[in-house]
Protein backbone atom coordinates (compact mmCIF):
# COMPACT_ATOMS: atom_id res chain seq x y z
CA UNK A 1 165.76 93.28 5.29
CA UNK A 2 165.05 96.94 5.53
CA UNK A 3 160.66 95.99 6.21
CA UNK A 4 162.24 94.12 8.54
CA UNK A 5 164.34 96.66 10.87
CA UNK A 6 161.29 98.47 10.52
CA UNK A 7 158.99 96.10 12.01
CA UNK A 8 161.61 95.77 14.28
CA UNK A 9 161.10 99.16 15.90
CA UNK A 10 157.57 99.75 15.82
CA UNK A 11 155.95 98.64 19.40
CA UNK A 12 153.53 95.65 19.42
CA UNK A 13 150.44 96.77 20.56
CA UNK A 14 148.84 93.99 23.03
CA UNK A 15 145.53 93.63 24.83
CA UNK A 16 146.16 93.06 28.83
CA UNK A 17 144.18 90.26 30.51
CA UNK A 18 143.52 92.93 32.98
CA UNK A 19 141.79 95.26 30.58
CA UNK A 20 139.51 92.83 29.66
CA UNK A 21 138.42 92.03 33.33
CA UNK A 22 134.90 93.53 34.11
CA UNK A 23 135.92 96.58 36.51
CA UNK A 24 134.37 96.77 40.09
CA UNK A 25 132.27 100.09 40.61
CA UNK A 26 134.15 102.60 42.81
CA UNK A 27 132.85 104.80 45.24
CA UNK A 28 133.69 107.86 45.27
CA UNK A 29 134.73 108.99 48.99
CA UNK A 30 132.31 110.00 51.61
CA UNK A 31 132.60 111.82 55.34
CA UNK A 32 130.33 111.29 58.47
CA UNK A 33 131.32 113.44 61.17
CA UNK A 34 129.86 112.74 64.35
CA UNK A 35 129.83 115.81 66.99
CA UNK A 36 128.61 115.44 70.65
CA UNK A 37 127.94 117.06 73.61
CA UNK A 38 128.20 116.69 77.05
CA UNK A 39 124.73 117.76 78.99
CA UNK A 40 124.67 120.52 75.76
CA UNK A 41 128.05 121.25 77.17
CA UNK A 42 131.90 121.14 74.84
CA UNK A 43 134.00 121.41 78.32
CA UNK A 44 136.29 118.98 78.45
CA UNK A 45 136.22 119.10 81.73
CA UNK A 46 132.68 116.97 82.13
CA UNK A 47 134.01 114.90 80.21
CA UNK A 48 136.71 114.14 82.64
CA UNK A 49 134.52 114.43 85.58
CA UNK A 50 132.32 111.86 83.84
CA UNK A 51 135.33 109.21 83.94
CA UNK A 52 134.57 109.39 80.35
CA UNK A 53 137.32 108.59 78.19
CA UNK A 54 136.07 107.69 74.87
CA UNK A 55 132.72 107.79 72.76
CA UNK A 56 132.32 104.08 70.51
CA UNK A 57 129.88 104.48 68.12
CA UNK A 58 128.53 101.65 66.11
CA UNK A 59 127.20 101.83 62.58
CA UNK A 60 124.76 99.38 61.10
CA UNK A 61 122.98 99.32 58.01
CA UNK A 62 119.08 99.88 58.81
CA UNK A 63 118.91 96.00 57.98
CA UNK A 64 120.67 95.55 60.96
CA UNK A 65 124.13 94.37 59.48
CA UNK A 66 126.60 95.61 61.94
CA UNK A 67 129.47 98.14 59.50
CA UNK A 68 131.88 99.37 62.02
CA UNK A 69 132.51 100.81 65.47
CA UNK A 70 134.67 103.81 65.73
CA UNK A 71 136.20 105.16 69.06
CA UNK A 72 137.23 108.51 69.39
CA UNK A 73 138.28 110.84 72.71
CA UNK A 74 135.51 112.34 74.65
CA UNK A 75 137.20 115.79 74.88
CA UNK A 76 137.14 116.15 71.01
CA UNK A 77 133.92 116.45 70.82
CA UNK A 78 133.84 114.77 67.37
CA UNK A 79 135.38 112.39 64.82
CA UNK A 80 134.77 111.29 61.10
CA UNK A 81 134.34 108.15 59.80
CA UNK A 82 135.63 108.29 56.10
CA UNK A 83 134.79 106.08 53.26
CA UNK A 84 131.25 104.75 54.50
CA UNK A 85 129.45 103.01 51.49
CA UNK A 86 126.97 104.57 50.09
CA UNK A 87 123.78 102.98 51.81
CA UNK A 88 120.83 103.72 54.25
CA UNK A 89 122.44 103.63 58.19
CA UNK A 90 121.17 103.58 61.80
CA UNK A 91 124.06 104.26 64.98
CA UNK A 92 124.40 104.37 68.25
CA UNK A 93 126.87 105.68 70.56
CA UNK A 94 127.87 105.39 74.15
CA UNK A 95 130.78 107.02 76.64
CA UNK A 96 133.25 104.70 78.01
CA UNK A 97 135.84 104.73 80.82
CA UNK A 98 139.31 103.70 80.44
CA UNK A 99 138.45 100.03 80.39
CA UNK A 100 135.86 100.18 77.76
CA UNK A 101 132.72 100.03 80.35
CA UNK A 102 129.91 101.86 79.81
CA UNK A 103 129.44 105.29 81.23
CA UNK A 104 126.28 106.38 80.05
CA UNK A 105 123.23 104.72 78.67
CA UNK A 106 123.27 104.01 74.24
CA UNK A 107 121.80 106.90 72.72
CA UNK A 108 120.15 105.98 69.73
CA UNK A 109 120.86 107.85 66.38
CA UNK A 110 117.97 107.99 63.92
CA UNK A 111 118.37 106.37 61.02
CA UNK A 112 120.63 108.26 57.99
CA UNK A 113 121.71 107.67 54.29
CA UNK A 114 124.94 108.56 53.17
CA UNK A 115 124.87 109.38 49.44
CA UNK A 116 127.99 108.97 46.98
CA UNK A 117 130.53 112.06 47.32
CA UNK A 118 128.79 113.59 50.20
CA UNK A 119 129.54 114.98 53.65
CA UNK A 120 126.84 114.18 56.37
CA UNK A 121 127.03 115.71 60.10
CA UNK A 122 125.35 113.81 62.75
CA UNK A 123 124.96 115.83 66.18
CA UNK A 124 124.10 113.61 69.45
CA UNK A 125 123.82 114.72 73.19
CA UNK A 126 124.92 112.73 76.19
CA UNK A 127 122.27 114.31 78.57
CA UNK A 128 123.40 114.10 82.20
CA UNK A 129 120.33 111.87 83.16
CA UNK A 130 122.60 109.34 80.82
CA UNK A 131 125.24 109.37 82.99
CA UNK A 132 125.19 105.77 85.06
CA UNK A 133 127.01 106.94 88.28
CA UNK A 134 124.62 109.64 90.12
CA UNK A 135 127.50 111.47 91.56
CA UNK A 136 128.78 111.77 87.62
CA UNK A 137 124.70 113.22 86.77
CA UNK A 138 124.70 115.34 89.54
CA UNK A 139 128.15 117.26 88.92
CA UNK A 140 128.13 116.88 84.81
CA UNK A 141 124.83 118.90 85.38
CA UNK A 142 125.53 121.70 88.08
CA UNK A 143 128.79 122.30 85.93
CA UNK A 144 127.30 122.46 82.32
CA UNK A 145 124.17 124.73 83.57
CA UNK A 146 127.02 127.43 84.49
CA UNK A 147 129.00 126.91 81.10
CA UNK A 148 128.49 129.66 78.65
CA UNK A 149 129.06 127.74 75.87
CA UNK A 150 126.05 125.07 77.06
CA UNK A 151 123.77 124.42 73.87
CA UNK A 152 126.68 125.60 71.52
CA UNK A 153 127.59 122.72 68.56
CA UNK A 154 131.29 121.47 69.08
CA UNK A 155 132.00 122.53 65.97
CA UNK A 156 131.11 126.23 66.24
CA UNK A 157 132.79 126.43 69.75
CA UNK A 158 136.53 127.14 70.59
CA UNK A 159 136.19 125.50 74.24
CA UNK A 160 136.18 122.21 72.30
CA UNK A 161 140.07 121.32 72.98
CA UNK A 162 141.84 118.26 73.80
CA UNK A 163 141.76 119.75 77.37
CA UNK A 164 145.69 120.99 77.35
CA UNK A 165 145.77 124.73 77.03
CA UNK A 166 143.84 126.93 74.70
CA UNK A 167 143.81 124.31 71.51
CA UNK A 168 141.91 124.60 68.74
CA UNK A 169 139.26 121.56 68.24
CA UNK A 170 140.76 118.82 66.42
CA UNK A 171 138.73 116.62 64.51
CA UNK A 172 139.97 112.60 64.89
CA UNK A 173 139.58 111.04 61.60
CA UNK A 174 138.31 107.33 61.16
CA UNK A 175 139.23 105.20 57.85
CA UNK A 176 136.17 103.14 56.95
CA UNK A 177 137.82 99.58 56.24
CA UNK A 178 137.65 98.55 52.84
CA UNK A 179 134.79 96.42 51.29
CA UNK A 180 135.52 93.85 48.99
């Protein structure tokens, strides 16, 4: 009787089905943070004047398998897309309007890798000569030739703002959906 109390209270020790299940490598977490410019230019204000609300950018694997598209604000001058796989990439990226039309031509991004763990910063300019509308070229250019901050990178540059008031640059930040 007294073997048996003690049996009693001792814990079973069992092997889970789960432990025995082959484990699925996991990534550790990555960051691309894509910065642009307006005409070499982080005023918000071209990027109103432009009717451009919004930069998409699309991500594709250099084997052309689309990944993702991402849209951030124009006037933040960048986002990050968290969580890419690890993998060789190619992007694009193009300004939209308010009803998701085109504002500028696609500006090609060279090709990329993203490694495992890393941070990778990707800068792109929307020249004015990208701009569809002429009147847009013509204005985005006489105003970003007389900005002092032309040629600066949006991340280095205070004037990068949400447009209201003297705020600092916010990054928007992009989960990459999960892959399975």
């Amino acid at each position: 009787m007294r073997n048996m109390r003690n049996q009693a209270a001792m814990p079973r020790r069992t092997l889970r089905r789960e432990a025995l299940r082959p484990r699925s490598p996991v990534h550790q977490p990555t960051r691309l943070e894509m910065r642009w410019t307006v005409d070499q230019s982080v005023d918000p204000n071209l990027c109103t004047l432009g009717q451009a609300v919004a930069v998409d950018i699309r991500v594709s694997t250099t084997g052309g398998e689309l990944v993702g598209e991402f849209r951030a604000p124009c006037s933040t001058f960048a986002t990050t897309i968290s969580g890419l796989p690890p993998g060789d990439y190619v992007a694009e990226a193009v300004v939209v309007d308010a009803a998701g039309e085109p504002r500028t031509t696609v500006i090609a991004i060279h090709p990329f890798a993203v490694l495992e763990r890393s941070e990778l910063v990707i800068d792109v300019d929307f020249p004015a000569d990208a701009f569809l509308d002429s009147v847009d070229r013509e204005t985005i250019r006489f105003l970003s030739e007389s900005d002092p901050a032309r040629g600066a990178s949006p991340a280095s540059s205070d004037r990068a703002s949400s447009g209201e008031g003297d705020e600092p640059h916010r990054t928007s930040e992009l989960d990459w959906p999960e892959t399975r």
